[in-house]
Protein backbone atom coordinates (compact mmCIF):
# COMPACT_ATOMS: atom_id res chain seq x y z
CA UNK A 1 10.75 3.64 5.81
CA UNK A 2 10.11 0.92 3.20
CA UNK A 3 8.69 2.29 0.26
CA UNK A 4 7.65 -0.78 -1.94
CA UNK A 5 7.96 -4.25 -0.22
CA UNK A 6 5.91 -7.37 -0.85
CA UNK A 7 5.14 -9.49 2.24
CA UNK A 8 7.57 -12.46 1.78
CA UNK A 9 10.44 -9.79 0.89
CA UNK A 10 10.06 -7.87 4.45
CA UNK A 11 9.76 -11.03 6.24
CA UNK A 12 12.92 -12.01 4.67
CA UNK A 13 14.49 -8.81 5.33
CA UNK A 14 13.99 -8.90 8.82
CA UNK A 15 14.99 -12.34 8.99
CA UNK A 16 18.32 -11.72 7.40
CA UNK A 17 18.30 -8.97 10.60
CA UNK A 18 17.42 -11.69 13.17
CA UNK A 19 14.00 -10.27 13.49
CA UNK A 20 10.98 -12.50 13.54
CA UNK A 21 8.09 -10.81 11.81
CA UNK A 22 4.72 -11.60 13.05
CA UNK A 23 2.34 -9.29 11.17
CA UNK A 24 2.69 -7.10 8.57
CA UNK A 25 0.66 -3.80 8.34
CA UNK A 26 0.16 -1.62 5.05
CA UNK A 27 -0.31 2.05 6.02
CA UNK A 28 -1.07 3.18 2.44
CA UNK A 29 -0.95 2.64 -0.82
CA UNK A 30 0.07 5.43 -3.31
CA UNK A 31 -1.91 8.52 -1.53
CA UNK A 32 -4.86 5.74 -0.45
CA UNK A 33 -4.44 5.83 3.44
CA UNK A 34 -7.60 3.72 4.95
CA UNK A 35 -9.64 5.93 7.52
CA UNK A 36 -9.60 6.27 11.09
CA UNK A 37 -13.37 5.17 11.77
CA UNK A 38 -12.69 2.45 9.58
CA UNK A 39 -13.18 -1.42 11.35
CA UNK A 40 -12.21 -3.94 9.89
CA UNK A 41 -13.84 -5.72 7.35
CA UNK A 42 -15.44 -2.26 6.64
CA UNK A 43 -14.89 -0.56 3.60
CA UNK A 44 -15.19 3.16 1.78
CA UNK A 45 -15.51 4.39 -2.16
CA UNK A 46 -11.99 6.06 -3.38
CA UNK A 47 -12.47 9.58 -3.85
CA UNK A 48 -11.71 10.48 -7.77
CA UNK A 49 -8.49 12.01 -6.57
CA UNK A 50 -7.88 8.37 -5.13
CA UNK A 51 -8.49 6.80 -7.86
CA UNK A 52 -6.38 8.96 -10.30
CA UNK A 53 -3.49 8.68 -8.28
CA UNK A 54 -4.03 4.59 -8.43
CA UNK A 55 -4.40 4.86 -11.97
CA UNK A 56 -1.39 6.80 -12.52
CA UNK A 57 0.62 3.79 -10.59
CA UNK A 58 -0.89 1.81 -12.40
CA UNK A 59 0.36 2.62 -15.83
CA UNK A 60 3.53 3.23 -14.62
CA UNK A 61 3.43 7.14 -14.05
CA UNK A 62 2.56 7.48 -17.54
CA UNK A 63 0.40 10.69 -18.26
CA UNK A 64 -0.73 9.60 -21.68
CA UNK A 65 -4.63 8.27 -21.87
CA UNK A 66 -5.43 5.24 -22.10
């Protein structure tokens, strides 16, 4: 499992595999998984929990205030 990728890296690493890489589909980010319900184009608030884990990326993992 690829834990940090951006798109043009993956592509590449498949690539460098032989592997042509039509789409590219983010399952999460951090703890924010999108719903099952949810179509696309839809979207939900974070829950706070959400959005402290985000924040907490964010900074770098830092737990000092900001």
């Amino acid at each position: 499992m690829i834990q940090e990728g951006k798109y043009h890296q993956v592509r590449r690493m498949f690539a460098s595999l032989g592997n042509h890489m039509l789409i590219l589909h983010r399952e999460r980010i951090g703890s924010v998984a999108p719903d099952a319900d949810l179509q696309p184009g839809e979207s939900r608030y974070l829950t706070p929990a959400e959005v402290a884990d985000l924040a907490q990326i964010g900074d770098g993992g830092n737990d000092m205030p900001a």
